[in-house]
PDB file of N, CA and C in Angstrom:
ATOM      1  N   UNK A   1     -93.668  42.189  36.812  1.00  0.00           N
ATOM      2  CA  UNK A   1     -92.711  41.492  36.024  1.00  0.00           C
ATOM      3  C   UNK A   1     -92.323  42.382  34.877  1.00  0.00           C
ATOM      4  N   UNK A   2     -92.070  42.374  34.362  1.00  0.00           N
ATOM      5  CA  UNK A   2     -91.662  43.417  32.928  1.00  0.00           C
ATOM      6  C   UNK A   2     -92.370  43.743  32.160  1.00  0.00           C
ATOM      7  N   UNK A   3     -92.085  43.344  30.916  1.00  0.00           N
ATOM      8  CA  UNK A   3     -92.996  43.944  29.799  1.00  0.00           C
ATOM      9  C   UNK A   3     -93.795  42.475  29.725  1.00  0.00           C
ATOM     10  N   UNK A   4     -95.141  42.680  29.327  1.00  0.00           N
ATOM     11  CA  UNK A   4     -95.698  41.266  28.913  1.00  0.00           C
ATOM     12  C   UNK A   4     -95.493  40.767  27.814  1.00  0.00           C
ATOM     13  N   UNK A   5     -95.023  41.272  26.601  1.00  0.00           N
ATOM     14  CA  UNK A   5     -94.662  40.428  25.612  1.00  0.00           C
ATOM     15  C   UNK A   5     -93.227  39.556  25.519  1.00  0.00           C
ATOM     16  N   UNK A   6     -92.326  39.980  26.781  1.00  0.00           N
ATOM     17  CA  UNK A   6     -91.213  39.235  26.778  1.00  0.00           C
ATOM     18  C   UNK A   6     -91.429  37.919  27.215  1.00  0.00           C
ATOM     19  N   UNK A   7     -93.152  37.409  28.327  1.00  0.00           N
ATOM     20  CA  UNK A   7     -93.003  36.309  28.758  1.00  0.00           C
ATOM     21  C   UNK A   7     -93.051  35.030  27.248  1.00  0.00           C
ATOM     22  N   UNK A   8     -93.640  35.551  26.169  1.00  0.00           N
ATOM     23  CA  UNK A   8     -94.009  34.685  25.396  1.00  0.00           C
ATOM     24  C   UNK A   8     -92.801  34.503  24.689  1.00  0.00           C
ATOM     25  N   UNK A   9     -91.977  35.178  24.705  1.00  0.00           N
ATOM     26  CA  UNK A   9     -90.825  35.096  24.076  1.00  0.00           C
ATOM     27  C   UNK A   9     -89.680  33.889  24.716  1.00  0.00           C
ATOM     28  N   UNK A  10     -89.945  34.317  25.997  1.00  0.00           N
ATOM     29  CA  UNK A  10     -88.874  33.463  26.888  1.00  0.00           C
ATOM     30  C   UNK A  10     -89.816  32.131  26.817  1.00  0.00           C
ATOM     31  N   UNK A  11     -90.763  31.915  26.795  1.00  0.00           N
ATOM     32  CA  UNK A  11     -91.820  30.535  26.384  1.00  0.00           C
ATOM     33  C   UNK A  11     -91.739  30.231  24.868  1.00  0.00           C
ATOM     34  N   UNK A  12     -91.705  31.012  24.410  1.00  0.00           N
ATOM     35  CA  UNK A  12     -91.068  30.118  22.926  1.00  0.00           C
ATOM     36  C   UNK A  12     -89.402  29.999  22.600  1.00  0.00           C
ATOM     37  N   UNK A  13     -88.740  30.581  23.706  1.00  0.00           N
ATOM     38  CA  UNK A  13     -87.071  30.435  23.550  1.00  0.00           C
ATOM     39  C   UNK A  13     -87.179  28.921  24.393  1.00  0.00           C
ATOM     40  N   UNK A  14     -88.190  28.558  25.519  1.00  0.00           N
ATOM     41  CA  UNK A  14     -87.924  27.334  26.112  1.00  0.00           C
ATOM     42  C   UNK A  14     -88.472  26.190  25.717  1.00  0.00           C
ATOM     43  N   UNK A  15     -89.273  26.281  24.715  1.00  0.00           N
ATOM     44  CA  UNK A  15     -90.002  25.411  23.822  1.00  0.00           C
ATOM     45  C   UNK A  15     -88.796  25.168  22.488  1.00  0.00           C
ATOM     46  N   UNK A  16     -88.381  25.901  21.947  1.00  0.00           N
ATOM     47  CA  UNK A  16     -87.153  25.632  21.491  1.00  0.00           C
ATOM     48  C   UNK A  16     -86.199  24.779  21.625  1.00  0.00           C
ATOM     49  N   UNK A  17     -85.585  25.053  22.659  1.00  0.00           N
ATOM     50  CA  UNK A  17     -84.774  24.415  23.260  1.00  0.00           C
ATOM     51  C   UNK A  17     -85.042  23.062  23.720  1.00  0.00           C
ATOM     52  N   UNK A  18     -86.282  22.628  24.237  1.00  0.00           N
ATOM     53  CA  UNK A  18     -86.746  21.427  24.548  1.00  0.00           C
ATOM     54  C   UNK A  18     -86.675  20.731  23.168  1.00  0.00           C
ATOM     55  N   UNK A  19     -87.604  21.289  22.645  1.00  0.00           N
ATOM     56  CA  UNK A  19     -87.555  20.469  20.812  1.00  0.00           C
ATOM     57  C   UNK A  19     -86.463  19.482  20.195  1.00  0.00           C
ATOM     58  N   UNK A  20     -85.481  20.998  20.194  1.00  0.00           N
ATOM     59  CA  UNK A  20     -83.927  20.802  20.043  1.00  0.00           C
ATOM     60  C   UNK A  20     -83.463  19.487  21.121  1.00  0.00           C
ATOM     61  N   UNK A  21     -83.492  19.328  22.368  1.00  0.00           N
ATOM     62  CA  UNK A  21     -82.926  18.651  22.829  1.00  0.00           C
ATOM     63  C   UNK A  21     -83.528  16.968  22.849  1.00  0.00           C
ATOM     64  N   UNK A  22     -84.788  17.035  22.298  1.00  0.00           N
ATOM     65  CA  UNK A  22     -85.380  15.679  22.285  1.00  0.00           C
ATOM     66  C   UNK A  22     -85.030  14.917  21.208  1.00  0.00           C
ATOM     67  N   UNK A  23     -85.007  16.127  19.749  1.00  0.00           N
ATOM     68  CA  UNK A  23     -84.831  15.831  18.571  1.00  0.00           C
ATOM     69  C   UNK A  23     -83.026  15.681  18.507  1.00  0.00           C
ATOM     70  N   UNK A  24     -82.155  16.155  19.196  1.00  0.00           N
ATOM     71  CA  UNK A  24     -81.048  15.759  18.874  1.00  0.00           C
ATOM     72  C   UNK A  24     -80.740  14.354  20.014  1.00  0.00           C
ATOM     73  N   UNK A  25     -81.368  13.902  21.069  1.00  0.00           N
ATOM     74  CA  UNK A  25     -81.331  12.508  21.894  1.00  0.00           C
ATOM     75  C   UNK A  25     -81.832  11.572  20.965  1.00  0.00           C
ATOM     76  N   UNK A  26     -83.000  11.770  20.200  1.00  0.00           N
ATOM     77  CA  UNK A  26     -83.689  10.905  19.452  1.00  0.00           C
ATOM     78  C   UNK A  26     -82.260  10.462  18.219  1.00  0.00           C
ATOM     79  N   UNK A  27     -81.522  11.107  17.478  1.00  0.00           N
ATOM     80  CA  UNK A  27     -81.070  11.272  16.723  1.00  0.00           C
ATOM     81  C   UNK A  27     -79.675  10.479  17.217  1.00  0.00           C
ATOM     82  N   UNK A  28     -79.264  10.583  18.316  1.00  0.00           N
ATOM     83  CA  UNK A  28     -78.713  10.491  19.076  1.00  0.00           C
ATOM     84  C   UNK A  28     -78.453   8.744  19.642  1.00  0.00           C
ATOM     85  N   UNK A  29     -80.110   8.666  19.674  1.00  0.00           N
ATOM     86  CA  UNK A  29     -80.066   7.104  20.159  1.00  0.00           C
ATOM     87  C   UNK A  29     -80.535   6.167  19.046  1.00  0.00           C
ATOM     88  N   UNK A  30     -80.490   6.694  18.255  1.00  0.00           N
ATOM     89  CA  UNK A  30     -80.569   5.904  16.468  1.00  0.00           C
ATOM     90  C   UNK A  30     -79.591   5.797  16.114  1.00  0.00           C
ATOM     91  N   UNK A  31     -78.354   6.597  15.977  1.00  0.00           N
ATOM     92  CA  UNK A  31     -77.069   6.293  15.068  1.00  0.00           C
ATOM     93  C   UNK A  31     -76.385   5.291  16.346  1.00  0.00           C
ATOM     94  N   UNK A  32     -76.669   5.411  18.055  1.00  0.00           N
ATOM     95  CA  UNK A  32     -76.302   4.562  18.667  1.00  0.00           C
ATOM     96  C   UNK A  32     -76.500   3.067  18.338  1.00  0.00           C
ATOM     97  N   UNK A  33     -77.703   3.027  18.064  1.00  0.00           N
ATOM     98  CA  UNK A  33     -78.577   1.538  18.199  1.00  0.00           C
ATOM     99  C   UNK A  33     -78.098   0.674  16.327  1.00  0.00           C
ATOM    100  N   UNK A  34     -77.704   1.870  15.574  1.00  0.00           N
ATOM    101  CA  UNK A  34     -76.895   1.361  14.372  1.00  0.00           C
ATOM    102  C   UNK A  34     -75.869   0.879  14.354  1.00  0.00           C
ATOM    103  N   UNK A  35     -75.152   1.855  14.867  1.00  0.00           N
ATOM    104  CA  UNK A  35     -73.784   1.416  15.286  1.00  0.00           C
ATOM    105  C   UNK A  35     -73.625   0.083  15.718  1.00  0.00           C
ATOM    106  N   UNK A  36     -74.282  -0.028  17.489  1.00  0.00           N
ATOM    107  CA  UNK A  36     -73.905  -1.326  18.061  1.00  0.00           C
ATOM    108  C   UNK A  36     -74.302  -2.306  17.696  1.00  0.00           C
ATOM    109  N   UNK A  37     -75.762  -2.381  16.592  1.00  0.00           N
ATOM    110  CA  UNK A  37     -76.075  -3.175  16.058  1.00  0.00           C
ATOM    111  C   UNK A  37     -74.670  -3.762  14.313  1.00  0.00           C
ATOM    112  N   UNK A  38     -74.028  -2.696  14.085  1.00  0.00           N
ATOM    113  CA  UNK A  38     -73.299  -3.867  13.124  1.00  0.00           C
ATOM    114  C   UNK A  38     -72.131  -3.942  13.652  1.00  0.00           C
ATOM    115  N   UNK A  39     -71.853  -3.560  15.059  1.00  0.00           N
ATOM    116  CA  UNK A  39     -70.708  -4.072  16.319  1.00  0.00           C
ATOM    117  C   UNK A  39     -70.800  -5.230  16.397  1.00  0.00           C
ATOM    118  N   UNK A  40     -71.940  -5.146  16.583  1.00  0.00           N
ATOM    119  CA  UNK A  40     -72.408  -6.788  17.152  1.00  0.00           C
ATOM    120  C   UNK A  40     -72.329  -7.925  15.844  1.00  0.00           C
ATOM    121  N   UNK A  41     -72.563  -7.628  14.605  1.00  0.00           N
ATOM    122  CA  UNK A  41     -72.244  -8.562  13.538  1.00  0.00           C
ATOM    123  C   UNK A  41     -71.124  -8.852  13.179  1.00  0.00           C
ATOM    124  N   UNK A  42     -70.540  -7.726  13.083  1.00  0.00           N
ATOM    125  CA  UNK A  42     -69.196  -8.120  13.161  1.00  0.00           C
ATOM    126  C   UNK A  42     -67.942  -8.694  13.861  1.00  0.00           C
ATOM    127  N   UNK A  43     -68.373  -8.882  15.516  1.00  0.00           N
ATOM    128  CA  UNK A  43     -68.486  -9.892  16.372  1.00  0.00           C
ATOM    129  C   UNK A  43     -68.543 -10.824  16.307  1.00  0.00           C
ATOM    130  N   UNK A  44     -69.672 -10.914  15.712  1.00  0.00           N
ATOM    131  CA  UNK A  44     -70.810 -12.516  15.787  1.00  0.00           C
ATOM    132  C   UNK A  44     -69.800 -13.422  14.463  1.00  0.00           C
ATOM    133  N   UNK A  45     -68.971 -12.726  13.669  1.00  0.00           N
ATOM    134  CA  UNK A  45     -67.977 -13.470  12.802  1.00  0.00           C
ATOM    135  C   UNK A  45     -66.862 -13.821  13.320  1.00  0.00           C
ATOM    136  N   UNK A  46     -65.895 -14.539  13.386  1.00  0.00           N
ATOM    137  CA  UNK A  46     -64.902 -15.401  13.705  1.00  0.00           C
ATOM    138  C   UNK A  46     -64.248 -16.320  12.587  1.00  0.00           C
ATOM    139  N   UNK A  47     -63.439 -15.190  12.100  1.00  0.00           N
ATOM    140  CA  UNK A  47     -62.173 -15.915  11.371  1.00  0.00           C
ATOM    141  C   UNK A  47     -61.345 -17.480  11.611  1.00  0.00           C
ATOM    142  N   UNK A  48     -61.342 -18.640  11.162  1.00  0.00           N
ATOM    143  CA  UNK A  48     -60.665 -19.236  12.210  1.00  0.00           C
ATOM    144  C   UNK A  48     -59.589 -19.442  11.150  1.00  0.00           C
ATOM    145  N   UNK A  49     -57.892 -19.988  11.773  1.00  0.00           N
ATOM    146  CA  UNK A  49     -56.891 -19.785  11.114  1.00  0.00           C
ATOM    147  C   UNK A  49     -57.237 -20.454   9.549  1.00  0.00           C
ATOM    148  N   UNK A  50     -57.393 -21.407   9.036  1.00  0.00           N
ATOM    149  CA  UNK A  50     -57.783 -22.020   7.782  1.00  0.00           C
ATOM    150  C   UNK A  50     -58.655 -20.396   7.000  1.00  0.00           C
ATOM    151  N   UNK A  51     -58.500 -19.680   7.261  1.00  0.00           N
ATOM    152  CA  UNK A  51     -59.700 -18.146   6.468  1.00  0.00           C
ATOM    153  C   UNK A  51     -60.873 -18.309   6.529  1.00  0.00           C
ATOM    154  N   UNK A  52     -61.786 -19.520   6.860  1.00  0.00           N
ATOM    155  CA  UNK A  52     -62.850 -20.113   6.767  1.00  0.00           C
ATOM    156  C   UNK A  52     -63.801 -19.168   7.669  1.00  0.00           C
ATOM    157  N   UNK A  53     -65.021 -18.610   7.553  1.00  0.00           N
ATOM    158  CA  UNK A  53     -65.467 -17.747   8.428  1.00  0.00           C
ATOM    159  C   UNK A  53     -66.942 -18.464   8.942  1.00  0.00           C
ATOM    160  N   UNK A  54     -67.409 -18.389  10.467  1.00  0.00           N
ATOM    161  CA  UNK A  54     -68.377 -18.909  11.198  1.00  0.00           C
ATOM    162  C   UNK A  54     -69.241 -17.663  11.266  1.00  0.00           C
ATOM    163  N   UNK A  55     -70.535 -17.974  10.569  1.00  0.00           N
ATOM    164  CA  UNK A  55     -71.382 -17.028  11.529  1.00  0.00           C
ATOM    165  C   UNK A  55     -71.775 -17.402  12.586  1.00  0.00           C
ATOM    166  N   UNK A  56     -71.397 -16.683  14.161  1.00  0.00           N
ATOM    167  CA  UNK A  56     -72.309 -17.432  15.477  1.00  0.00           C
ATOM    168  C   UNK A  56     -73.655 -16.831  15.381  1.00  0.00           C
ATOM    169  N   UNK A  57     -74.574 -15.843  14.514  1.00  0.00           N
ATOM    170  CA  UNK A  57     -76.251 -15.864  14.894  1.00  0.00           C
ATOM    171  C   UNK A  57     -76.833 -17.137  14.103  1.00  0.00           C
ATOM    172  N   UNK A  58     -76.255 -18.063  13.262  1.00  0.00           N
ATOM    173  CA  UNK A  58     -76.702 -18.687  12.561  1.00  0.00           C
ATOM    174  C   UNK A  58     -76.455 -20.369  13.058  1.00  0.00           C
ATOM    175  N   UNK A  59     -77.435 -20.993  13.741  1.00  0.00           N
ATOM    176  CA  UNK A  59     -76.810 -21.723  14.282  1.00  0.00           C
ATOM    177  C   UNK A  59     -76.467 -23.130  13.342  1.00  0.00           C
ATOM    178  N   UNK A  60     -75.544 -24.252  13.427  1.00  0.00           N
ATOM    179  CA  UNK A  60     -75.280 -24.951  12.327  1.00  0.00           C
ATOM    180  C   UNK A  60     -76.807 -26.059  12.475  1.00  0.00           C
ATOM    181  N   UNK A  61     -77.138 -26.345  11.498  1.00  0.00           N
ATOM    182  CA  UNK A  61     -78.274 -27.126  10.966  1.00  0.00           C
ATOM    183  C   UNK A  61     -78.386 -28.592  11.806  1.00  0.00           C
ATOM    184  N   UNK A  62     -79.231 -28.819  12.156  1.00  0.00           N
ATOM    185  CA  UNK A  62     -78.860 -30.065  13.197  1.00  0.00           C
ATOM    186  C   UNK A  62     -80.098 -31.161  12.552  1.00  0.00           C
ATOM    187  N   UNK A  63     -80.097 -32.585  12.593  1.00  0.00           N
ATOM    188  CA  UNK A  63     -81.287 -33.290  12.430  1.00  0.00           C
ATOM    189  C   UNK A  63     -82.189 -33.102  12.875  1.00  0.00           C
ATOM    190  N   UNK A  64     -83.471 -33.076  12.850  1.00  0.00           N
ATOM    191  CA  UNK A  64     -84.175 -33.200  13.704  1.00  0.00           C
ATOM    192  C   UNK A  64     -85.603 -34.323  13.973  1.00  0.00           C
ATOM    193  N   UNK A  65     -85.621 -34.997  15.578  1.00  0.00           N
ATOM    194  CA  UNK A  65     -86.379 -36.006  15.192  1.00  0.00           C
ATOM    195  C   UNK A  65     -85.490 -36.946  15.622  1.00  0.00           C
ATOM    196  N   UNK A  66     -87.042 -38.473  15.804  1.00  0.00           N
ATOM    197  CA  UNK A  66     -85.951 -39.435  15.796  1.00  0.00           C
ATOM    198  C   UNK A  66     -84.969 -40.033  14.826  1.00  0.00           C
ATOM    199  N   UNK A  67     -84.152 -40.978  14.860  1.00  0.00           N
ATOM    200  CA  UNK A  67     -83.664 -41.914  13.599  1.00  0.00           C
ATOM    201  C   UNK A  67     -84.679 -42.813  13.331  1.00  0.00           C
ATOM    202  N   UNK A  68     -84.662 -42.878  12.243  1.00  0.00           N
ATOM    203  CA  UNK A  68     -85.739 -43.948  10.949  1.00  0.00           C
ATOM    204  C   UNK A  68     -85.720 -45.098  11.861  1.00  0.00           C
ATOM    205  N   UNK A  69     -84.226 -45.581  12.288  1.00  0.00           N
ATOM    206  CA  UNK A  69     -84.593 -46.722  13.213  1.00  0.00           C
ATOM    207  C   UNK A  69     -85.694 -46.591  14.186  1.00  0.00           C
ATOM    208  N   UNK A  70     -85.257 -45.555  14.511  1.00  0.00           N
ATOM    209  CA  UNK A  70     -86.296 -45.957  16.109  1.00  0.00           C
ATOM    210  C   UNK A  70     -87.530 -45.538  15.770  1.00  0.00           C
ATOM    211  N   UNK A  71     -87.811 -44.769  14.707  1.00  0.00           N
ATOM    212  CA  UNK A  71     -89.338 -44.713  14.415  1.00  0.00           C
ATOM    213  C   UNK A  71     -89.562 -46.070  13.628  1.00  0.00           C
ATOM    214  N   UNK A  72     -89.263 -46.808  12.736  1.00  0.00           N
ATOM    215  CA  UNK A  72     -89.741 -48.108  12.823  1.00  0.00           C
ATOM    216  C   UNK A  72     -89.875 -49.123  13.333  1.00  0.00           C
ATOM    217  N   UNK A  73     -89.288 -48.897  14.984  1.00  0.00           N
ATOM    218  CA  UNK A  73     -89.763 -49.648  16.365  1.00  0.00           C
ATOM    219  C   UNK A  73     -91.080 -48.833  16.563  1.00  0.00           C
ATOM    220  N   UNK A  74     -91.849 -48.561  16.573  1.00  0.00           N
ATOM    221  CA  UNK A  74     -92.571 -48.086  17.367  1.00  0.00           C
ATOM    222  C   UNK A  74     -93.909 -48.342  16.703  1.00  0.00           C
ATOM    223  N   UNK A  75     -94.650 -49.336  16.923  1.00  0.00           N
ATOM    224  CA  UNK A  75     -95.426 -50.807  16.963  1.00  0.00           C
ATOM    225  C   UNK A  75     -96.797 -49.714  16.006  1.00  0.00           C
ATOM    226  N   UNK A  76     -97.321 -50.686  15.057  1.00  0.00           N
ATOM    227  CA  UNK A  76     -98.198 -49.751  14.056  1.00  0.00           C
ATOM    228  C   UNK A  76     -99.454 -50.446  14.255  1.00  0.00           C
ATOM    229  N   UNK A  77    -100.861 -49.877  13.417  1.00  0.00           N
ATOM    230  CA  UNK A  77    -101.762 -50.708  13.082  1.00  0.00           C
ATOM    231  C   UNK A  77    -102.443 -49.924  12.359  1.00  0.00           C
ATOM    232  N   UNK A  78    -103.260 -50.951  11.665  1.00  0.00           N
ATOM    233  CA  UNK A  78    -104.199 -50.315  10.494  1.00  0.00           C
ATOM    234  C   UNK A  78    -106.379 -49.661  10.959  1.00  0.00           C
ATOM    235  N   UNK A  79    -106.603 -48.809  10.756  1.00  0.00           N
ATOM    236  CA  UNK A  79    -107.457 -48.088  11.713  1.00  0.00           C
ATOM    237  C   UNK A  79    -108.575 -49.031  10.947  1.00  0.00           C
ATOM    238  N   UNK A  80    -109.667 -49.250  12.197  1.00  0.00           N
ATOM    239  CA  UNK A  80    -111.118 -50.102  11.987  1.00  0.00           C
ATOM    240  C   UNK A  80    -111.786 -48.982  12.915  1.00  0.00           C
ATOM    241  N   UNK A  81    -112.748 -48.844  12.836  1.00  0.00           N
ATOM    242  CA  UNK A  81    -113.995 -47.881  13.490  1.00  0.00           C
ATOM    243  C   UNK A  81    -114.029 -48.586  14.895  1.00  0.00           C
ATOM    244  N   UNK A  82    -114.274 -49.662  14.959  1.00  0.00           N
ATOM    245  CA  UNK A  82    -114.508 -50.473  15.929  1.00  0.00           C
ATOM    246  C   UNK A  82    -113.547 -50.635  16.895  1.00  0.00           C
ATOM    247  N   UNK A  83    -112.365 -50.365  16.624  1.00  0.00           N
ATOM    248  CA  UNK A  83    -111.088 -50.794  17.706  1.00  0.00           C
ATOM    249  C   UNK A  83    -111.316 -49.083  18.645  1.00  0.00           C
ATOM    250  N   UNK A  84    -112.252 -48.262  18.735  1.00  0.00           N
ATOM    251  CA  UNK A  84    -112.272 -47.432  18.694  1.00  0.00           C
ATOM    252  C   UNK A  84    -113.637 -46.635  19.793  1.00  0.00           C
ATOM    253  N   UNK A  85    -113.650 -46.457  20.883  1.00  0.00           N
ATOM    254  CA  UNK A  85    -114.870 -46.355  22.190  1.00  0.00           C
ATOM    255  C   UNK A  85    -115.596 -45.369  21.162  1.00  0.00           C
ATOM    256  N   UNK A  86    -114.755 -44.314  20.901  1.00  0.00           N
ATOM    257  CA  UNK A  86    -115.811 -43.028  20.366  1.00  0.00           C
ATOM    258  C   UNK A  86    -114.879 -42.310  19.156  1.00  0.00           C
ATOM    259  N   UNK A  87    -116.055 -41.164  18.619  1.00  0.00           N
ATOM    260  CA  UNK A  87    -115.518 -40.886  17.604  1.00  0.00           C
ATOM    261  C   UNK A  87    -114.099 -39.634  18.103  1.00  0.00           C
ATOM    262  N   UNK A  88    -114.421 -39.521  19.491  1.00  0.00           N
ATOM    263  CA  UNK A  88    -113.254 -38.466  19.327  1.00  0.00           C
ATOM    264  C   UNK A  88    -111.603 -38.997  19.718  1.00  0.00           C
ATOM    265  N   UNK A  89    -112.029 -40.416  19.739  1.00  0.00           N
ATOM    266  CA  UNK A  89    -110.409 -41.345  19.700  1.00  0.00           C
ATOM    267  C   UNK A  89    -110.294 -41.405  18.359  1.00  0.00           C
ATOM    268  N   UNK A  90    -111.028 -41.542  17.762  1.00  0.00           N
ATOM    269  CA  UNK A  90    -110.732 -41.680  16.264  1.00  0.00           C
ATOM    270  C   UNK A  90    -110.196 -40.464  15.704  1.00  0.00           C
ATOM    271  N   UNK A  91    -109.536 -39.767  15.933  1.00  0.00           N
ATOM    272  CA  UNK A  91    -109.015 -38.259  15.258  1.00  0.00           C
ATOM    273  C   UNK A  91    -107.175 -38.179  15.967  1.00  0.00           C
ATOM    274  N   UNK A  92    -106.295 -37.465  15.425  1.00  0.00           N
ATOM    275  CA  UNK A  92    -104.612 -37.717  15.258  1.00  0.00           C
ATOM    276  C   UNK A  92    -104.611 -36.318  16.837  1.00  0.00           C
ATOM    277  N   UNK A  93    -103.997 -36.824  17.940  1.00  0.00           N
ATOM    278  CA  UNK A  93    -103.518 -35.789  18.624  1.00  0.00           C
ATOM    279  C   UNK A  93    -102.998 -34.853  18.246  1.00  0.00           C
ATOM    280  N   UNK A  94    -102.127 -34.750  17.230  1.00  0.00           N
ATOM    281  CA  UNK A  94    -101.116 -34.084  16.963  1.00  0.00           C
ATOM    282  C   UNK A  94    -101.740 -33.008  16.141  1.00  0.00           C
ATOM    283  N   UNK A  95    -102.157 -33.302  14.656  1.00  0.00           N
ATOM    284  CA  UNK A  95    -102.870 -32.224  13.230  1.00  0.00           C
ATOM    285  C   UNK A  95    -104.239 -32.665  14.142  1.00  0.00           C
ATOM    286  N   UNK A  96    -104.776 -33.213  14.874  1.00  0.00           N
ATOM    287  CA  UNK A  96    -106.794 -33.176  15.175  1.00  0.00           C
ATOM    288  C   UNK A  96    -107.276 -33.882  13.509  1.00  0.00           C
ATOM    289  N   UNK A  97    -106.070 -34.636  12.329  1.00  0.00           N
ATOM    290  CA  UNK A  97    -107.643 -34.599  11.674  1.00  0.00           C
ATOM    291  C   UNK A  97    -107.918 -36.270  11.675  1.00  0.00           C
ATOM    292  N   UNK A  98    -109.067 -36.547  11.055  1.00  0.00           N
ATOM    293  CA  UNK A  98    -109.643 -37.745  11.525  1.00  0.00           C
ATOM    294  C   UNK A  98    -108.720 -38.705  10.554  1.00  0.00           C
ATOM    295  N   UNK A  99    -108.737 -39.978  11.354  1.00  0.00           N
ATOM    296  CA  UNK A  99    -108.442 -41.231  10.850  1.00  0.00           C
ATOM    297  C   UNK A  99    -109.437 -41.908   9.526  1.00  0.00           C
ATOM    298  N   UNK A 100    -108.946 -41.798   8.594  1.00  0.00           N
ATOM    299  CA  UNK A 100    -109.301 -42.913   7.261  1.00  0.00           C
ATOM    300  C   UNK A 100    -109.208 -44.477   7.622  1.00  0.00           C
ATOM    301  N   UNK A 101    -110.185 -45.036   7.238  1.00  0.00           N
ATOM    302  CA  UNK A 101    -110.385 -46.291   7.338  1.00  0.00           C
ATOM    303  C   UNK A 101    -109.041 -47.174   6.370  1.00  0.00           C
ATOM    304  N   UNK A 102    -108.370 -47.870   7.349  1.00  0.00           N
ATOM    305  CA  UNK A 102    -107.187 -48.915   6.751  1.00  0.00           C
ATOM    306  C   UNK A 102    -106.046 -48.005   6.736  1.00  0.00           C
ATOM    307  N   UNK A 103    -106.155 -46.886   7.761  1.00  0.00           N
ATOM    308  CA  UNK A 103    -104.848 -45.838   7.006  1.00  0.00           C
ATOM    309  C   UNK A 103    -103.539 -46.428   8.415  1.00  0.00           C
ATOM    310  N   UNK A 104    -102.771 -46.426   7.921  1.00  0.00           N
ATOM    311  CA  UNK A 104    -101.789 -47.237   8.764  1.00  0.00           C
ATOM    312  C   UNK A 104    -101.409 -45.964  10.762  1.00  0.00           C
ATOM    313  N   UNK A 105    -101.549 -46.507  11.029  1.00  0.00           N
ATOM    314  CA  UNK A 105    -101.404 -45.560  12.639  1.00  0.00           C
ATOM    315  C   UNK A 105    -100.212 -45.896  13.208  1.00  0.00           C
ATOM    316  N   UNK A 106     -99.389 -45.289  13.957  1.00  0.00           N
ATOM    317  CA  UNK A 106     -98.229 -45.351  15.129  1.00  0.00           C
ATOM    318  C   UNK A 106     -98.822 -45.500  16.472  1.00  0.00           C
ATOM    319  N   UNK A 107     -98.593 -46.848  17.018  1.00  0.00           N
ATOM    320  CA  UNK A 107     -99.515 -46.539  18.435  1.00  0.00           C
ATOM    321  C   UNK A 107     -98.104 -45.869  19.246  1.00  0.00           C
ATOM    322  N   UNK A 108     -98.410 -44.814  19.987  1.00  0.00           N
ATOM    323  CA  UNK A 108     -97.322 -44.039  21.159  1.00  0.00           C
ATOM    324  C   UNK A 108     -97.396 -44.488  22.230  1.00  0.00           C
ATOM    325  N   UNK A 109     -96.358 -44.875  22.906  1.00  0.00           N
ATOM    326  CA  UNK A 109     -96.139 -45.223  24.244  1.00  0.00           C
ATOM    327  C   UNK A 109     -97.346 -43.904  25.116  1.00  0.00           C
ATOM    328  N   UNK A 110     -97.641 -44.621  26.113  1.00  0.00           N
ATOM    329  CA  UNK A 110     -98.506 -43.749  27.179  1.00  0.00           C
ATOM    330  C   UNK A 110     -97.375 -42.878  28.084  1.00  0.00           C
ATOM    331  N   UNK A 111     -97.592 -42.320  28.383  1.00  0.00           N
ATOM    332  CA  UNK A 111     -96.755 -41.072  29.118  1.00  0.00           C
ATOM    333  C   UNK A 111     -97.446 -41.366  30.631  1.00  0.00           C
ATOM    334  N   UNK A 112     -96.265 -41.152  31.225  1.00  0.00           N
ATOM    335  CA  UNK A 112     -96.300 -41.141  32.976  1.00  0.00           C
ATOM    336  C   UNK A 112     -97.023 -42.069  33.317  1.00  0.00           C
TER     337      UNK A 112
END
């Protein structure tokens, strides 16, 4: 092959070049991912004729839950130890924490 000090040369001219080409893709797919990212916001706005502007990532605020009505259908009672097989009926499905004596309860319809 030639001289031996040219192989290290042509191995650090191709190490170079690799560097270069990762570091300018990298660079490359960052100002991309900027870009389309405030493409996309500026999108996501919608002028409507009145000048009034909608953001669509923001979705509009909705109730949530039942209405007061229908949660004050839904049949109550006040907790006794005794209405009660064991202690692990005595504790809230929902938070797990235990029932206080006289503390007012929601009985829930049974499911299926």
């Amino acid at each position: 092959m030639g001289n031996p000090d040219f192989l290290p040369l042509i191995h650090q001219i191709i190490l170079l070049f690799l560097g270069f080409g990762m570091s300018s893709t990298f660079i490359v797919f960052v100002c991309t991912r900027l870009i389309c990212g405030r493409l996309r916001v500026g999108e996501s706005r919608q002028t409507l004729d009145g000048g009034q502007e909608i953001d669509l990532e923001q979705p509009e605020p909705r109730t949530n839950g039942l209405e007061p009505v229908m949660v004050a259908a839904i049949p109550t009672m006040k907790f006794h130890r005794d209405a009660f097989s064991s202690m692990e009926d005595a504790q809230c499905s929902i938070c797990l924490g235990e029932y206080q004596e006289k503390e007012i309860l929601r009985i829930m319809p049974k499911c299926g």
